[in-house]
N, C-alpha and C. Protein backbone atom coordinates (compact mmCIF):
# COMPACT_ATOMS: atom_id res chain seq x y z
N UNK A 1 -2.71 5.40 10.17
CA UNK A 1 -3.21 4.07 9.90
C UNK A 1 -2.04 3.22 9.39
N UNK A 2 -2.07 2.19 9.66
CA UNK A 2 -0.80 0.93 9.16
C UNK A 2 -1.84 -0.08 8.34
N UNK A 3 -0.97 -0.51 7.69
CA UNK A 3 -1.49 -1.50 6.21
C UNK A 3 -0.59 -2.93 6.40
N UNK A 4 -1.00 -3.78 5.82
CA UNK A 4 0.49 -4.86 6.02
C UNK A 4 0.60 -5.11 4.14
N UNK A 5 2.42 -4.88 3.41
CA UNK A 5 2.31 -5.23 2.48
C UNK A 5 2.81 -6.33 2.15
N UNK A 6 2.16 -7.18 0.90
CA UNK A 6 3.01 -8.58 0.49
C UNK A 6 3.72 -8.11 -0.70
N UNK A 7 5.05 -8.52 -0.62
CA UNK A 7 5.72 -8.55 -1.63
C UNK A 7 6.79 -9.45 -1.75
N UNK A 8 7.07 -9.91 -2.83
CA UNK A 8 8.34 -10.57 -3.04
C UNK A 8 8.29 -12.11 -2.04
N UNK A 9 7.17 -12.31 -1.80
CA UNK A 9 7.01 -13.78 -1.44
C UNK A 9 7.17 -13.55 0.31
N UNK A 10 7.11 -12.30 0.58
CA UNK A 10 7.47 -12.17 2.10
C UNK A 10 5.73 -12.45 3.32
N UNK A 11 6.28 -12.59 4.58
CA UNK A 11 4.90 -12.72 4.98
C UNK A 11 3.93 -11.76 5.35
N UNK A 12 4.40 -10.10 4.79
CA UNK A 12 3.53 -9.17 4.79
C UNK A 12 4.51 -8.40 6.05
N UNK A 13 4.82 -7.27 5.49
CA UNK A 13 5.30 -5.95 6.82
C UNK A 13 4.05 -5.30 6.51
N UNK A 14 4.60 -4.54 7.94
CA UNK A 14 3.63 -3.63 8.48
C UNK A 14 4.04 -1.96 8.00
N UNK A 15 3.17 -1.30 7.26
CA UNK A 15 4.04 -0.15 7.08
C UNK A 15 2.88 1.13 7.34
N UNK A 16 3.18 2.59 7.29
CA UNK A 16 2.34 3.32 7.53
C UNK A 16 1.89 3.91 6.64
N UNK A 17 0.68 4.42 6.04
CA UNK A 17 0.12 4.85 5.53
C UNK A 17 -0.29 6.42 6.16
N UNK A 18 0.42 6.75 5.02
CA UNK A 18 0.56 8.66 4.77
C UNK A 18 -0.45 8.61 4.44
N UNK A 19 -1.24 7.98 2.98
CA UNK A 19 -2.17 8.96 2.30
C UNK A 19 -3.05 8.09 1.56
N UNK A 20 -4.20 7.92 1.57
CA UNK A 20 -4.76 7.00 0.32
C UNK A 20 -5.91 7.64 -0.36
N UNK A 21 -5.98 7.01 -1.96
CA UNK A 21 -7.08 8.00 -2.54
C UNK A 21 -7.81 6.97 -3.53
N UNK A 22 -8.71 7.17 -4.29
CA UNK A 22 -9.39 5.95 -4.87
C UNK A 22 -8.32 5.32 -5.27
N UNK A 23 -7.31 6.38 -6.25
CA UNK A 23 -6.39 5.69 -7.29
C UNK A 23 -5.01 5.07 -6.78
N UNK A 24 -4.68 5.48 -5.39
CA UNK A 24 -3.38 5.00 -4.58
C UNK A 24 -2.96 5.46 -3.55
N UNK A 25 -1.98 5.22 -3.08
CA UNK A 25 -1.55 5.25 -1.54
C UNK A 25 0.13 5.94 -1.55
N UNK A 26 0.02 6.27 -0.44
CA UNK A 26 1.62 6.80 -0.28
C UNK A 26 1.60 5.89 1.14
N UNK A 27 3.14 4.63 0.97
CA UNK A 27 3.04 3.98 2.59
C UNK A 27 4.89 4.63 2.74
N UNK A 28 5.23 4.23 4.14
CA UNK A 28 6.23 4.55 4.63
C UNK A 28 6.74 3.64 5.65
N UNK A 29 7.45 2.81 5.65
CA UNK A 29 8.02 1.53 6.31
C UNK A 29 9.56 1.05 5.96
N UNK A 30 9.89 -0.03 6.50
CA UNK A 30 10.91 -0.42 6.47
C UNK A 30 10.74 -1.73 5.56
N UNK A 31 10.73 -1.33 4.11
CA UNK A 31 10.93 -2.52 3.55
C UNK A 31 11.33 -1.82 2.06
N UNK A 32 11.86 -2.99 1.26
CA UNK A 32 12.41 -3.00 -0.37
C UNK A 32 11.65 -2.59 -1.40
N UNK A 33 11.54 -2.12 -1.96
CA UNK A 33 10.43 -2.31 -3.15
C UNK A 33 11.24 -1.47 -4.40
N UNK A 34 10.74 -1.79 -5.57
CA UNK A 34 11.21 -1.47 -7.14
C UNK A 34 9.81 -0.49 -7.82
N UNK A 35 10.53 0.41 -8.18
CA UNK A 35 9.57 0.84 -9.77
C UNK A 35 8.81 0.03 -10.42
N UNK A 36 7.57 0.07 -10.58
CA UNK A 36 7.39 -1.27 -11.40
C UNK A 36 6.80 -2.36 -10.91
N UNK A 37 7.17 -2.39 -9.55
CA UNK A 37 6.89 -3.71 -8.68
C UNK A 37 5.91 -3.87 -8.26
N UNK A 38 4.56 -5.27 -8.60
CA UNK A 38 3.66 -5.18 -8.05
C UNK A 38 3.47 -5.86 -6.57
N UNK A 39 2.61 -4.77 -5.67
CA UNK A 39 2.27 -5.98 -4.61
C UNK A 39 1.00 -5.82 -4.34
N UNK A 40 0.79 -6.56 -2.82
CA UNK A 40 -0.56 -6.50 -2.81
C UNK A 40 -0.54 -5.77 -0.92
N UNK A 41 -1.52 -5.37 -1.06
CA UNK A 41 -1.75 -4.20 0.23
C UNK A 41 -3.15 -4.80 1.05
N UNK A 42 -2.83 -4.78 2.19
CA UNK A 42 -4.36 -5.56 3.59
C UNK A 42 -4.42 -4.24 4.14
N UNK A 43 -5.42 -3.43 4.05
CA UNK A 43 -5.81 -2.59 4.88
C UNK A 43 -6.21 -3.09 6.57
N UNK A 44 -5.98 -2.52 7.31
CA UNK A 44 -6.43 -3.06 8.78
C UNK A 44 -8.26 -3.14 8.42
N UNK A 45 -9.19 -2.34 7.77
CA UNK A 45 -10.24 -2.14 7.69
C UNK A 45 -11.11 -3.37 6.85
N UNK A 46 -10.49 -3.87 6.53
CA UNK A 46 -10.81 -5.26 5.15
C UNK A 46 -10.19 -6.10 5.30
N UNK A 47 -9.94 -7.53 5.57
CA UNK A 47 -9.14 -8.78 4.87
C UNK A 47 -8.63 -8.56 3.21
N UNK A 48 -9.64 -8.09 2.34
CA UNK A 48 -9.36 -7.98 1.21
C UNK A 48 -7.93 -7.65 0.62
N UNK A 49 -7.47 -8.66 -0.18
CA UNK A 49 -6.12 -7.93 -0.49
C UNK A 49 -6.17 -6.66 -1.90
N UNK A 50 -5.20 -5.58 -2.05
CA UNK A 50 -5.48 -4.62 -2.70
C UNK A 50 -4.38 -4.73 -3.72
N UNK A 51 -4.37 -5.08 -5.41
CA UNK A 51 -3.33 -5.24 -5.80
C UNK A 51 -2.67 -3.58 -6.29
N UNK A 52 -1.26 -3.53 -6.11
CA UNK A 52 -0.56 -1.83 -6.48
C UNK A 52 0.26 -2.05 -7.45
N UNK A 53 1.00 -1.24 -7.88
CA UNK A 53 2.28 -0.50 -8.86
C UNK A 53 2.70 0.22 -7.99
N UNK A 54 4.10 0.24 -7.90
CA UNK A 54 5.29 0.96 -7.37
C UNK A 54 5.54 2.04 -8.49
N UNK A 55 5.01 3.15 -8.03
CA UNK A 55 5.13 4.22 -8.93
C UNK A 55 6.47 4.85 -8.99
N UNK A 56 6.58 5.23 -7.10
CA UNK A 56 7.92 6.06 -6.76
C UNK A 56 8.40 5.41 -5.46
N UNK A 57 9.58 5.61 -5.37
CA UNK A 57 9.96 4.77 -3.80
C UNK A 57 11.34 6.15 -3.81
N UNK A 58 11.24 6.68 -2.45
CA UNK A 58 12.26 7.78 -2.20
C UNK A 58 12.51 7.13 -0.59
N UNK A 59 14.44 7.03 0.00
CA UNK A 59 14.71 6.74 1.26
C UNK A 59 14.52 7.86 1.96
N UNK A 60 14.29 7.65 2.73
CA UNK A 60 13.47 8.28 4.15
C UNK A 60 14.88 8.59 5.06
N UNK A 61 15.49 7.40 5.38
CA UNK A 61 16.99 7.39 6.02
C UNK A 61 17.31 6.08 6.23
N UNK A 62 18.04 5.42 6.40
CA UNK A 62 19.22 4.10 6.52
C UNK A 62 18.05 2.90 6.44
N UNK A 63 16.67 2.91 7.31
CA UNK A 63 15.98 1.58 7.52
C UNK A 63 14.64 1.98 7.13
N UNK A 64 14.63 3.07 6.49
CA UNK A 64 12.85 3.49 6.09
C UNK A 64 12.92 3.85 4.93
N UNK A 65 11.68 3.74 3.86
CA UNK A 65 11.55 3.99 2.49
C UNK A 65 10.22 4.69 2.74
N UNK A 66 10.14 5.15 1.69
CA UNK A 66 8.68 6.10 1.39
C UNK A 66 8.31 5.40 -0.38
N UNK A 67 7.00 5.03 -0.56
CA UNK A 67 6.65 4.73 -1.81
C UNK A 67 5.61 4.50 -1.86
N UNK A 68 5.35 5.65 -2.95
CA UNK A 68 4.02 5.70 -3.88
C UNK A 68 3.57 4.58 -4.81
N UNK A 69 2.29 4.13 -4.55
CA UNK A 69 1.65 3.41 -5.64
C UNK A 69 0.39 3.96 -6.00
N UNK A 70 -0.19 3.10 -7.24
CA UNK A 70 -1.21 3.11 -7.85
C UNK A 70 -1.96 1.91 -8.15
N UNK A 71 -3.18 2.12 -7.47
CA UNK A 71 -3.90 0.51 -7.12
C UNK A 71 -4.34 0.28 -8.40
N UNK A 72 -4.07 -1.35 -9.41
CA UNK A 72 -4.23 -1.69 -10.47
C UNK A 72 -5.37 -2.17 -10.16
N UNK A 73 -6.42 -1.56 -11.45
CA UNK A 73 -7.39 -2.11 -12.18
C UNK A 73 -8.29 -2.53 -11.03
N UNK A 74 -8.88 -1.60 -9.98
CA UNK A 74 -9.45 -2.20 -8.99
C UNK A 74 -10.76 -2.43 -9.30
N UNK A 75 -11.47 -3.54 -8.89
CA UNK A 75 -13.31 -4.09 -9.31
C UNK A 75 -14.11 -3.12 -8.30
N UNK A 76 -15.14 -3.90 -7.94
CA UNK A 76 -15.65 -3.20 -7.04
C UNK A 76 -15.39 -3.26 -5.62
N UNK A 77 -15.22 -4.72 -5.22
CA UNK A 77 -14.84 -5.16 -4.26
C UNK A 77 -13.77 -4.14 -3.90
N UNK A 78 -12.70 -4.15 -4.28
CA UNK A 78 -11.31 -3.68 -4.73
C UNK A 78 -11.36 -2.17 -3.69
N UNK A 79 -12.56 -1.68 -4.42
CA UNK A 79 -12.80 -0.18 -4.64
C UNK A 79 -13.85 0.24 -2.97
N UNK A 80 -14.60 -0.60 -2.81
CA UNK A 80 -15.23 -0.96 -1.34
C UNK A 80 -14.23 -1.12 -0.08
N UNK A 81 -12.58 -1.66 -0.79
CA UNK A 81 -11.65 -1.78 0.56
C UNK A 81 -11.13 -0.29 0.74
N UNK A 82 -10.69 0.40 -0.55
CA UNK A 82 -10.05 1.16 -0.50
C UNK A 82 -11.08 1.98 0.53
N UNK A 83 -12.03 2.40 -0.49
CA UNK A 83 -13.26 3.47 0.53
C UNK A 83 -13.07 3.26 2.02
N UNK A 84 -13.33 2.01 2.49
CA UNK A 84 -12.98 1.96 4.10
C UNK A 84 -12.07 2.23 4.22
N UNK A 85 -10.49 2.08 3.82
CA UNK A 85 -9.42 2.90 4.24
C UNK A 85 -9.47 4.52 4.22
N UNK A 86 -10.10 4.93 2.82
CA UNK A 86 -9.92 6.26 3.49
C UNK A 86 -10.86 6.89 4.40
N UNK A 87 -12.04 6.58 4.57
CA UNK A 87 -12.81 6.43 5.73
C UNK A 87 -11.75 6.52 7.00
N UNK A 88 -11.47 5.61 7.54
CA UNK A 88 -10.87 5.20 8.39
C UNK A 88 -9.56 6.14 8.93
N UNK A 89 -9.24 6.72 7.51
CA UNK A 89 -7.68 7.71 7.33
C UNK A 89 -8.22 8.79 7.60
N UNK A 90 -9.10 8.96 6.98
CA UNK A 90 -9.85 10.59 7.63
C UNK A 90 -10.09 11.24 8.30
């Protein structure tokens, strides 16, 4: 499954999604991200945006990153997108 993420004021990449669970996601793409760093995550399954924490970010090789987050403080709504993603991942 692919996700598109916003960060850093960008207009959303497209990255892949390894793994998602109520509490977070492991994606894998070609983009920047920090420890610390929040963004926000569009599942293909929802419009809803999903806000994260950059838990871990490890390079993959020269143009790909791998990084773990943890979806902040999700409501219900929040928690209804995720469910369809892992639905969907399953």
């Amino acid at each position: 499954m692919t996700a598109l993420v916003l960060a850093r004021h960008n207009d959303g990449i497209e990255v892949a999604v390894e793994d998602v669970s109520i509490r977070g996601a492991k994606l894998t793409g070609a983009f920047t991200l920090d420890v610390g760093e929040r963004i926000q995550i569009v599942f293909p399954t929802d419009a809803r945006r999903v806000t994260a924490e950059v838990v871990r970010v490890e390079s993959r090789d020269m143009s790909t990153d791998c990084a773990v987050v943890r979806f902040v403080a999700p409501g219900d709504d929040t928690r209804e997108s995720i469910r369809l993603a892992m639905d969907h991942a399953g």
